[in-house]
C-alpha atoms as a PDB file:
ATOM      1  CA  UNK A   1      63.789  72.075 142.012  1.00  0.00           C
ATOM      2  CA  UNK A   2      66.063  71.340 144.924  1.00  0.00           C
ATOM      3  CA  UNK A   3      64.785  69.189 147.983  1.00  0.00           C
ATOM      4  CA  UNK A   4      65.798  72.096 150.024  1.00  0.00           C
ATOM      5  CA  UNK A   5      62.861  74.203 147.770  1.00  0.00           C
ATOM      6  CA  UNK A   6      60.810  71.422 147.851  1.00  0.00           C
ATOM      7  CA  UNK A   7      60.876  71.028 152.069  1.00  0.00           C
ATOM      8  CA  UNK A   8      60.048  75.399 152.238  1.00  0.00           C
ATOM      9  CA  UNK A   9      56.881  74.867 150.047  1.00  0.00           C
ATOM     10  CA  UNK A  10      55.709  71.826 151.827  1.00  0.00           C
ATOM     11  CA  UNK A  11      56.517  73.952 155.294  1.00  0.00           C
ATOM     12  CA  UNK A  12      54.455  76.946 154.335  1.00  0.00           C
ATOM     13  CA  UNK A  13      51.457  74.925 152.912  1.00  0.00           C
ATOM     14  CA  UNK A  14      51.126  73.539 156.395  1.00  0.00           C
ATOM     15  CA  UNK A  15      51.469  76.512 158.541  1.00  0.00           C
ATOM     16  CA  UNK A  16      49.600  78.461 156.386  1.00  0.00           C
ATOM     17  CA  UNK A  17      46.998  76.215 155.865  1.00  0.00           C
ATOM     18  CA  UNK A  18      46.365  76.786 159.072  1.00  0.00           C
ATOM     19  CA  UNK A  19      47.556  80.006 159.465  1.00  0.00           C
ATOM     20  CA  UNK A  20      46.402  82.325 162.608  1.00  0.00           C
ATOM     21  CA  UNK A  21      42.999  84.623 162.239  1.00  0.00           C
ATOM     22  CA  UNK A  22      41.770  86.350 164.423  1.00  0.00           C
ATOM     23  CA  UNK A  23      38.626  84.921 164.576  1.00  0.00           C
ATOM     24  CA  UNK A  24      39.757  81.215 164.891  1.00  0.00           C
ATOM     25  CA  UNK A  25      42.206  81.714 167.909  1.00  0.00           C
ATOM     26  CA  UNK A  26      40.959  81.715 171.473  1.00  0.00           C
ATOM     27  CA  UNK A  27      42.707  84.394 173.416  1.00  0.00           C
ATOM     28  CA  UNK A  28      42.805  83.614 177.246  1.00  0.00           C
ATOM     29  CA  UNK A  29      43.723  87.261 177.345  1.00  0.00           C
ATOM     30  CA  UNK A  30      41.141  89.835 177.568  1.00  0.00           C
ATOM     31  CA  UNK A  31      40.708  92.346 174.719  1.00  0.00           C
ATOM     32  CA  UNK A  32      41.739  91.353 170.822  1.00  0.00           C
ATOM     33  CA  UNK A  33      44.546  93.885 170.608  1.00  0.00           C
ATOM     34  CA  UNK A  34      47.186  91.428 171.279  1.00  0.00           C
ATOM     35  CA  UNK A  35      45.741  88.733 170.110  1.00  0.00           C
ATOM     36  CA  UNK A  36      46.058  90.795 166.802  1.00  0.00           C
ATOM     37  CA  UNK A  37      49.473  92.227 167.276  1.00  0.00           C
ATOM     38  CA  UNK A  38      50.379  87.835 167.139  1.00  0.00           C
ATOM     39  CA  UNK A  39      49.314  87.713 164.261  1.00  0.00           C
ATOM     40  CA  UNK A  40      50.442  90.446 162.137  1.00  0.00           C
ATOM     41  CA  UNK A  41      53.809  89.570 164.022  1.00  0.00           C
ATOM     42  CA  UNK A  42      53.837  86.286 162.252  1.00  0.00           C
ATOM     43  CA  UNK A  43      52.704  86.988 159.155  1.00  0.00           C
ATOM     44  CA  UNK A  44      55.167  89.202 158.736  1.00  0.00           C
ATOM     45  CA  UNK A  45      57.698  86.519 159.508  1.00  0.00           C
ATOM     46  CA  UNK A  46      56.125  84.425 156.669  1.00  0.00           C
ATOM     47  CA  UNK A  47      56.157  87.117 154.093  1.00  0.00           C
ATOM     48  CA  UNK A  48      60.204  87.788 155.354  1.00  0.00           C
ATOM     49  CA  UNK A  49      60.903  83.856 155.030  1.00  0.00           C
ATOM     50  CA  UNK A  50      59.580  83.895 151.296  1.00  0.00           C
ATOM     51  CA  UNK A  51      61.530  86.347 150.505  1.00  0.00           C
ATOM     52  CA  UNK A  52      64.666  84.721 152.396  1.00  0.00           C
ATOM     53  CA  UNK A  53      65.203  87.688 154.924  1.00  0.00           C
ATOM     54  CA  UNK A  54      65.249  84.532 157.753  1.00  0.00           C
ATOM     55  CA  UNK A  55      67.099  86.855 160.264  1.00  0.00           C
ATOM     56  CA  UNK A  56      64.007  89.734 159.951  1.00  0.00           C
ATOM     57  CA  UNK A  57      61.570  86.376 159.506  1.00  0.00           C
ATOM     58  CA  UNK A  58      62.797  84.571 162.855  1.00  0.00           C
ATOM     59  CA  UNK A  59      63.077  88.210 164.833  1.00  0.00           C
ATOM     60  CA  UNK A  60      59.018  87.986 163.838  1.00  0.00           C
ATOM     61  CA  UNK A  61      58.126  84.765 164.532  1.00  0.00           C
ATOM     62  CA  UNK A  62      60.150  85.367 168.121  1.00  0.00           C
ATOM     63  CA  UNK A  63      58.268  88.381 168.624  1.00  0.00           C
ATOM     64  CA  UNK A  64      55.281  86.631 167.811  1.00  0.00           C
ATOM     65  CA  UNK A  65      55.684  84.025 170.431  1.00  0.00           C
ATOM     66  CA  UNK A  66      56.756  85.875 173.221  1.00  0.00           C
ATOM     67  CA  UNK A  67      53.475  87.964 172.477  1.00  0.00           C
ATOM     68  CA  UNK A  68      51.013  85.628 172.814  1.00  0.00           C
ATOM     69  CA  UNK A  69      53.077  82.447 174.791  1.00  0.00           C
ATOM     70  CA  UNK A  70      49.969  80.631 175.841  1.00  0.00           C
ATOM     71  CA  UNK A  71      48.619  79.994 172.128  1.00  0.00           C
ATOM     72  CA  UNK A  72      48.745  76.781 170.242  1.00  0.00           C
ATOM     73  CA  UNK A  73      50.990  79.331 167.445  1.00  0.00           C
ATOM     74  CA  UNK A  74      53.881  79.776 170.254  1.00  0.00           C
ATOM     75  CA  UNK A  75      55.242  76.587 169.407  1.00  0.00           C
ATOM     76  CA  UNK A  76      54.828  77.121 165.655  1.00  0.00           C
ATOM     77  CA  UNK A  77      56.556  80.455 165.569  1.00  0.00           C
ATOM     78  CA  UNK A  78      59.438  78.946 167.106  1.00  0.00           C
ATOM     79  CA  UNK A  79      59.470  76.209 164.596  1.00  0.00           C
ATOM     80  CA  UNK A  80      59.381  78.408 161.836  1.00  0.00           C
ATOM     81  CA  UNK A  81      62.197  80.905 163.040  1.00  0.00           C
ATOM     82  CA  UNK A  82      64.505  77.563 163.297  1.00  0.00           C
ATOM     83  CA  UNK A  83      63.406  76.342 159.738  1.00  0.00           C
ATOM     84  CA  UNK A  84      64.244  79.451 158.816  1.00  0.00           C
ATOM     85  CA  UNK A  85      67.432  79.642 159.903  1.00  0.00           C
ATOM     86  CA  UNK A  86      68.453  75.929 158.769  1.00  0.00           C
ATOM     87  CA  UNK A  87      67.294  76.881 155.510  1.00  0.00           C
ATOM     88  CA  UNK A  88      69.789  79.325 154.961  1.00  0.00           C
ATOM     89  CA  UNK A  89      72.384  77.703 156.252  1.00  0.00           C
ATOM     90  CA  UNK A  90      72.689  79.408 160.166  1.00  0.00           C
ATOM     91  CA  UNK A  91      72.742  76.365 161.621  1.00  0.00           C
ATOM     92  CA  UNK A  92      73.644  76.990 165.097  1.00  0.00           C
ATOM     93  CA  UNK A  93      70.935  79.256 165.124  1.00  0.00           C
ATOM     94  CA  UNK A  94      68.471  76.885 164.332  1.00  0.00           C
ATOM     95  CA  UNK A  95      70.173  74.208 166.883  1.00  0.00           C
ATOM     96  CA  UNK A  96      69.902  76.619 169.744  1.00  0.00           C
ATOM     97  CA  UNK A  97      65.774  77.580 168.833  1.00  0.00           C
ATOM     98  CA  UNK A  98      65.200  73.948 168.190  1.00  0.00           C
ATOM     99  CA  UNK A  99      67.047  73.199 171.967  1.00  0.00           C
ATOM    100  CA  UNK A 100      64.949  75.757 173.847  1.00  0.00           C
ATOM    101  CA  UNK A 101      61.964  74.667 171.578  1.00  0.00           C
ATOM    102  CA  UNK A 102      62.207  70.879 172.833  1.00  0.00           C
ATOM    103  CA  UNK A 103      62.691  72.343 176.835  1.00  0.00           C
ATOM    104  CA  UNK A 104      59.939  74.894 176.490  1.00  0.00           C
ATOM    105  CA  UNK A 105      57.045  72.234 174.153  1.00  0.00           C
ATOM    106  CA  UNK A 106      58.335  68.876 175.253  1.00  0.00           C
ATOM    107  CA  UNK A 107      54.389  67.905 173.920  1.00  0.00           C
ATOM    108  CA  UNK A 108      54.229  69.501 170.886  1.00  0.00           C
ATOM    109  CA  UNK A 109      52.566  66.857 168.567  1.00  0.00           C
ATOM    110  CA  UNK A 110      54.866  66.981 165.929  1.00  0.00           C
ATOM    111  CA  UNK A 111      57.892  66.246 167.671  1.00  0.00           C
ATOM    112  CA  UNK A 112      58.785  63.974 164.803  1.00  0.00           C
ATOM    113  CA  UNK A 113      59.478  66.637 162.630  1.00  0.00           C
ATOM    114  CA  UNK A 114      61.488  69.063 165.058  1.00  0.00           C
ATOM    115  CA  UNK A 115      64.359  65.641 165.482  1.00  0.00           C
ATOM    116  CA  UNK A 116      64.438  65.900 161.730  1.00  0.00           C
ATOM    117  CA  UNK A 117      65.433  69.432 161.715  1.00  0.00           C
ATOM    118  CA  UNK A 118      67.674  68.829 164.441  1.00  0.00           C
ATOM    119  CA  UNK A 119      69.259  65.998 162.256  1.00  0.00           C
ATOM    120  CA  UNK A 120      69.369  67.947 159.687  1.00  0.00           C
ATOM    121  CA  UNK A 121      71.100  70.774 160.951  1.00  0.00           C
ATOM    122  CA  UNK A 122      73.974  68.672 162.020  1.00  0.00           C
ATOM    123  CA  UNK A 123      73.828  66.499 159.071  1.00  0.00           C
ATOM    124  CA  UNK A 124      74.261  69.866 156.683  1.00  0.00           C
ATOM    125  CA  UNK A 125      77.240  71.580 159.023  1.00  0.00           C
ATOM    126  CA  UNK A 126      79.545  69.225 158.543  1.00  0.00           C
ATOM    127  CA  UNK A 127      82.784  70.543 156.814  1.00  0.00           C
ATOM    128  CA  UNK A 128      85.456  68.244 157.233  1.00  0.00           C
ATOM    129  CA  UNK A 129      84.500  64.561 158.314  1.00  0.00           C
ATOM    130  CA  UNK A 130      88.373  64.115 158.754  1.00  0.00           C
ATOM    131  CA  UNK A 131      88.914  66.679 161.147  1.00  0.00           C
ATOM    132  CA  UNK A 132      85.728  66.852 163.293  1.00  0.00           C
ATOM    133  CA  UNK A 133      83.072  63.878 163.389  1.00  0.00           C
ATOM    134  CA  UNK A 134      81.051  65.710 165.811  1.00  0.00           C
ATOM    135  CA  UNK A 135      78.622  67.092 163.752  1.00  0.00           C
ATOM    136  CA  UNK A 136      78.305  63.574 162.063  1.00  0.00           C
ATOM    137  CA  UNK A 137      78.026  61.610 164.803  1.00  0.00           C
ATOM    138  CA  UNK A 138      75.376  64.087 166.685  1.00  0.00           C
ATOM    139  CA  UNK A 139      73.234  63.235 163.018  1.00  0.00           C
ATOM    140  CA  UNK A 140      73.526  60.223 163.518  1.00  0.00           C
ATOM    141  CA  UNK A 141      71.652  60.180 167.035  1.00  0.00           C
ATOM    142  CA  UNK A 142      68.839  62.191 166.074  1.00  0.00           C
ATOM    143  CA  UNK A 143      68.649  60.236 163.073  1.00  0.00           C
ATOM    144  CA  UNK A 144      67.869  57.392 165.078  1.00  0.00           C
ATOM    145  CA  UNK A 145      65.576  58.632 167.514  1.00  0.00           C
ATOM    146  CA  UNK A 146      63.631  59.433 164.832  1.00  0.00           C
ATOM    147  CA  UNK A 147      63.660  56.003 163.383  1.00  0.00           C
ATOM    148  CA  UNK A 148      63.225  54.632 167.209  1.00  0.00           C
ATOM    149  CA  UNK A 149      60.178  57.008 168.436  1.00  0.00           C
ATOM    150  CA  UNK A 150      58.576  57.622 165.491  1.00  0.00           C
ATOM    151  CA  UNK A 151      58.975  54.828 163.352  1.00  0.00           C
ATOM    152  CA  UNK A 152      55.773  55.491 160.944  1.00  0.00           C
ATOM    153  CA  UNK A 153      57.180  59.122 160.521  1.00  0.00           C
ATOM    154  CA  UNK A 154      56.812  60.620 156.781  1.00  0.00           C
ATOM    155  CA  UNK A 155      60.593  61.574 157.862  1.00  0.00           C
ATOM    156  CA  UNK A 156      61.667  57.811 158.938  1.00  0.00           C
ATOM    157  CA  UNK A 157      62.388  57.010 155.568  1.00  0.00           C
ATOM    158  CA  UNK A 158      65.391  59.676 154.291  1.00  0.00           C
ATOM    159  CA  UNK A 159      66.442  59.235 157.792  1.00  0.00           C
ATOM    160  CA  UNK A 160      66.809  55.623 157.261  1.00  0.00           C
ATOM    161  CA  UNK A 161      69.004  56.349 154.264  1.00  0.00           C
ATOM    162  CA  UNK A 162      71.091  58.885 155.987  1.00  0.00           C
ATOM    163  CA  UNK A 163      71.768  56.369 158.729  1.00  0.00           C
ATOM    164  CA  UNK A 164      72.970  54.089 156.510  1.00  0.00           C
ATOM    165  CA  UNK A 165      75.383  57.055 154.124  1.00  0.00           C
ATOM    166  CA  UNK A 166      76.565  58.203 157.829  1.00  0.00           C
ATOM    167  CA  UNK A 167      77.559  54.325 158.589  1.00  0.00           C
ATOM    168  CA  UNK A 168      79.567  54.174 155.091  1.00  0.00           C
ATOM    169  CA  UNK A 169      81.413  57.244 155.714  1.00  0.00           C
ATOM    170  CA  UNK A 170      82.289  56.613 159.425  1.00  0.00           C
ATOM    171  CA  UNK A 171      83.571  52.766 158.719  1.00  0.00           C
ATOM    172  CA  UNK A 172      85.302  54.685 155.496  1.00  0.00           C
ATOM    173  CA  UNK A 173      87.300  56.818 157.631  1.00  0.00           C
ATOM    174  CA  UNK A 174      88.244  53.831 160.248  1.00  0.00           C
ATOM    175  CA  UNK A 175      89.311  52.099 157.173  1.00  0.00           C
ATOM    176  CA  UNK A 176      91.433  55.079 155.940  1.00  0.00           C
ATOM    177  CA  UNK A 177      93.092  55.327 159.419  1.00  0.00           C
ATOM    178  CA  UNK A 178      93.722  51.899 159.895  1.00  0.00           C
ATOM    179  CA  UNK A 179      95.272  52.259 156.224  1.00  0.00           C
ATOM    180  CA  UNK A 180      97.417  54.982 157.795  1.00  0.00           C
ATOM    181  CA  UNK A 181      98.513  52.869 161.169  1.00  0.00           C
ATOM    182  CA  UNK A 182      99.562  49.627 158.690  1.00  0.00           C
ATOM    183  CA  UNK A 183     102.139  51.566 156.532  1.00  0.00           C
ATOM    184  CA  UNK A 184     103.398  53.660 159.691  1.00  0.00           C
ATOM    185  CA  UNK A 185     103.561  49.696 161.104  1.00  0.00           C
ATOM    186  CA  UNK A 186     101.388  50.652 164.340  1.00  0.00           C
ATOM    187  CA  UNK A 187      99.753  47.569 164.635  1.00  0.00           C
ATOM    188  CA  UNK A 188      98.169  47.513 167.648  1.00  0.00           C
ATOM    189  CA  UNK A 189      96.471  51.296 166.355  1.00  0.00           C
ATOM    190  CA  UNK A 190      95.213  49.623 163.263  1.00  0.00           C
ATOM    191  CA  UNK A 191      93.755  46.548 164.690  1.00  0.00           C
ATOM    192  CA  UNK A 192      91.732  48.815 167.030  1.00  0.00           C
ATOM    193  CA  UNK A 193      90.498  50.577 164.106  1.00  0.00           C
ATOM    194  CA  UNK A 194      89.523  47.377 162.338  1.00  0.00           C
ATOM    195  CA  UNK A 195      88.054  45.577 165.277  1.00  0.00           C
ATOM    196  CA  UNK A 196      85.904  48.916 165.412  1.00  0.00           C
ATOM    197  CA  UNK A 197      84.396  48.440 161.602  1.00  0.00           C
ATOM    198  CA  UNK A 198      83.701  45.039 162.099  1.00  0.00           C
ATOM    199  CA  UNK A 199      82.004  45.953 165.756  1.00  0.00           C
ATOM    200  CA  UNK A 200      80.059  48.616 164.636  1.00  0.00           C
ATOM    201  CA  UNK A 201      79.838  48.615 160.892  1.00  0.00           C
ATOM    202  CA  UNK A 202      79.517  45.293 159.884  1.00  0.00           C
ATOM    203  CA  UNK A 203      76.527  45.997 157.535  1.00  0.00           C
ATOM    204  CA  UNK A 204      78.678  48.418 155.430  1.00  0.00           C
ATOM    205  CA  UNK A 205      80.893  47.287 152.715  1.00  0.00           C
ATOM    206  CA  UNK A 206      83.839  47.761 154.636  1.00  0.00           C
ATOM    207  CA  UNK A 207      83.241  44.984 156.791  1.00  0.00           C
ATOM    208  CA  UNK A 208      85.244  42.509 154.152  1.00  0.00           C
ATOM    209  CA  UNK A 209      88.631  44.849 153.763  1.00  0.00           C
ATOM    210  CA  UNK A 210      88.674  45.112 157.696  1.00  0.00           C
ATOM    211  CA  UNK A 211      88.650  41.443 157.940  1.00  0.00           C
ATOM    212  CA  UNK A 212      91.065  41.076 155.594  1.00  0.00           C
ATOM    213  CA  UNK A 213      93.475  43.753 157.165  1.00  0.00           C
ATOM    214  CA  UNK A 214      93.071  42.593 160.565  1.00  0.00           C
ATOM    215  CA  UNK A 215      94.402  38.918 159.024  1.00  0.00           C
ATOM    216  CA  UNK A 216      97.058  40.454 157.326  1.00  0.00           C
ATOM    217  CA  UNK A 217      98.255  42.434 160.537  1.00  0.00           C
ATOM    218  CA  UNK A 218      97.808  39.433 162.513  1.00  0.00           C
ATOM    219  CA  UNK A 219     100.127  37.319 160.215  1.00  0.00           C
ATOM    220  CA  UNK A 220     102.690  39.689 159.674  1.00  0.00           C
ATOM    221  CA  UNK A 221     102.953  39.789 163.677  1.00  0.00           C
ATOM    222  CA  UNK A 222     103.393  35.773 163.724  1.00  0.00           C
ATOM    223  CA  UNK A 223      99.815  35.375 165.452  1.00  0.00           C
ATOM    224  CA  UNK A 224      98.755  33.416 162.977  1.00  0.00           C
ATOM    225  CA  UNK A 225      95.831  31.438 165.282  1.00  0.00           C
ATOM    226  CA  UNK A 226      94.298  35.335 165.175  1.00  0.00           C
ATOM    227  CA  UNK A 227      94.479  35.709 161.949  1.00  0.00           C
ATOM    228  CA  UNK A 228      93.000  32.006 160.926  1.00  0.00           C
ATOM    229  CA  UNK A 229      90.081  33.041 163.288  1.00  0.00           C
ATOM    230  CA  UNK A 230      89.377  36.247 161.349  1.00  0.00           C
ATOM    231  CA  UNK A 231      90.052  34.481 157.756  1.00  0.00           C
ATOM    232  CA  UNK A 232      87.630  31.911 158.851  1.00  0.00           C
ATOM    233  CA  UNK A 233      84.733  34.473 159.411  1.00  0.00           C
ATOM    234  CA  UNK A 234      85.457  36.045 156.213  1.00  0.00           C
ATOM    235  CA  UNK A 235      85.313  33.099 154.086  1.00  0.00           C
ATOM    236  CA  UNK A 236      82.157  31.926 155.753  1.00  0.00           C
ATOM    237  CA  UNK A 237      80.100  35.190 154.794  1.00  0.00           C
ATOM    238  CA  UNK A 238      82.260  37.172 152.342  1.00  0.00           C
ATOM    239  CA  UNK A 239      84.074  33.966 150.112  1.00  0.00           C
ATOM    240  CA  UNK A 240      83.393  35.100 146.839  1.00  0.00           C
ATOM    241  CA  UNK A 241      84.527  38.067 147.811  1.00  0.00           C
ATOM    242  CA  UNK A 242      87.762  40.136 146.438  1.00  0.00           C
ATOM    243  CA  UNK A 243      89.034  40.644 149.875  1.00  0.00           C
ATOM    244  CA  UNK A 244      88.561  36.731 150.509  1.00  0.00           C
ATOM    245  CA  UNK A 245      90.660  36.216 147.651  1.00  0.00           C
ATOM    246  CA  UNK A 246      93.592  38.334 149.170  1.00  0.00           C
ATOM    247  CA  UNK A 247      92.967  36.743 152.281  1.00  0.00           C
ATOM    248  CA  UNK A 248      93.593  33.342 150.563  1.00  0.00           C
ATOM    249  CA  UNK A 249      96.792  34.975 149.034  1.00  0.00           C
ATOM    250  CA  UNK A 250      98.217  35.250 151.948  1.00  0.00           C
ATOM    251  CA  UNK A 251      98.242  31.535 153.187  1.00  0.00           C
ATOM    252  CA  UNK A 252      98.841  30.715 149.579  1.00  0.00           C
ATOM    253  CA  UNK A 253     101.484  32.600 148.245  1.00  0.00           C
ATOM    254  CA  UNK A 254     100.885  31.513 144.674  1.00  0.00           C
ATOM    255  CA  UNK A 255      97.559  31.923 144.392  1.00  0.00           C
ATOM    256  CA  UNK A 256      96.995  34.739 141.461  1.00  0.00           C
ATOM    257  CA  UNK A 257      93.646  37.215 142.476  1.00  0.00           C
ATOM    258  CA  UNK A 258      91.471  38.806 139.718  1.00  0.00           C
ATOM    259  CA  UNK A 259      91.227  42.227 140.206  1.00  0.00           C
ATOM    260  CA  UNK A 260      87.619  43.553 140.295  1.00  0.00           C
ATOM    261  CA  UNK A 261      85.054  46.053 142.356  1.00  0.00           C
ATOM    262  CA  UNK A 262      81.810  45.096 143.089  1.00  0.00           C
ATOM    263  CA  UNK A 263      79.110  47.832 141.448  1.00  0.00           C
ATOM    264  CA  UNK A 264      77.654  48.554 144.817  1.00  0.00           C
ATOM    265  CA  UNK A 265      80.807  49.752 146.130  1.00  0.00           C
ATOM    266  CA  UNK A 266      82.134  51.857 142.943  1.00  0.00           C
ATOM    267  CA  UNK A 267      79.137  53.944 143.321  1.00  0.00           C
ATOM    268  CA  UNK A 268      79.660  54.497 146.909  1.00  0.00           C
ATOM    269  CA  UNK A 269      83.199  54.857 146.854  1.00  0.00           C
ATOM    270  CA  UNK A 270      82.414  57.632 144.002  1.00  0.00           C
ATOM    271  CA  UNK A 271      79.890  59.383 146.464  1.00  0.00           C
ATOM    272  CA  UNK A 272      82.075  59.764 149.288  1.00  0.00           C
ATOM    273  CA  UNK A 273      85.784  59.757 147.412  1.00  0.00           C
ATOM    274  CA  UNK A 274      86.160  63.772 148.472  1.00  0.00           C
ATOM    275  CA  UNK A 275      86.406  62.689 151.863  1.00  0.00           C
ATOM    276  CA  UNK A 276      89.168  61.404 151.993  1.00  0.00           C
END
């Protein structure tokens, strides 16, 4: 069973296990009639959803809100039309309920969960990371409000890991341009791009190979008081490091390295290869 699968079930048990009768909701309208017309509205948007016809499901659960706008199940047919959507992959139509959701129930007390879906949404449209980190990047913020605002949130934790897979793959591209700018001999290009991994992703294994590089391009320009400084921080935290060992190469032009890849990294390097 998917985790997509597994996130519908766990949806539906909560809304439904509090799901709108007639005799439970307070109508500050007079008269039952559309009190009633809510609710079938909605349930009809739940039976649609289980049967993954989101676009009839989130007409519903629209329908149902506009209906009755004043009940506590506004905000929760909202939800549920952009769940729907996001679980069937129309994410920009789940973006765009989720936006006017957060304008229109800036109190709703599960907040918490609607960032996640927003995260999400991003997280799952992106389609090239070379081409467009956009989508990526706009994760990535929602990703840490959550972790920021609601740090005891059931959905802290998988953000916290998608935080840290978004931080690989964004210091993997710098790494792959700054690659590019070295054999095209743009120097000042690449050392941007390096001075931005060690900046902002110093936590990710990339940290060591940018140090390394930004030596290297250093040396090979004659700035070689740069490129101590830089060989000096990576043999202070990285020295038994591969890239340390290249680094050392370089003053040393006799010194013979072992070739050899930490585990951590192959396994990264293997979930993220098809980016690049």
């Amino acid at each position: 069973m998917t985790k997509r699968v597994i996130l519908l079930i766990l949806f539906l048990i909560f809304f439904q296990s509090c799901s709108p009768k007639s005799e439970n909701v307070k109508t500050k309208i007079k008269g039952d009639n559309l009190e009633q017309q809510m609710i079938e509205a909605y349930e009809e948007g739940v039976a649609a959803l289980k049967k993954g016809d989101v676009i009839f499901a989130a007409k519903k659960f629209n329908e149902a809100e506009l209906l009755y706008p004043q009940s506590d199940w506004a905000p929760r047919a909202s939800l549920m039309a952009a769940y729907g959507f996001w679980s069937q992959g129309y994410y920009s139509n789940s973006i765009e309920e989720l936006k006017r959701f957060l304008k229109l129930y800036p109190k709703f007390k599960n907040l918490d969960y609607v960032y996640y879906l927003m995260a999400m949404n991003y997280y799952d449209s992106i389609v090239d990371e070379k081409k467009d980190l956009r989508p990526l990047n706009r994760a990535k913020e929602f990703f840490l409000k959550l972790r920021t605002d609601y740090p005891e949130s059931d959905y802290a934790v998988d953000a916290k890991y998608k935080l840290e897979l978004i931080q690989d793959i964004l210091a993997a591209k710098e790494i792959y341009i700054a690659r590019h700018y070295i054999k095209k001999e743009k120097w000042a290009a690449a050392i941007n791009r390096l001075k931005n991994v060690v900046t902002e992703y110093d936590t990710t294994i990339y940290i060591e190979e940018a140090l390394h590089r930004l030596v290297e391009v250093y040396y090979i320009l004659g700035l070689e008081n740069e490129a101590n400084k830089y060989a000096q921080v990576l043999g202070y935290n990285y020295q038994s490091g591969e890239w340390y060992e290249e680094t050392y190469r370089i003053f040393n032009k006799d010194y013979k390295t072992v070739k050899k890849r930490d585990k951590k990294e192959k396994k990264l390097l293997e979930r993220i290869r098809s980016f690049f």
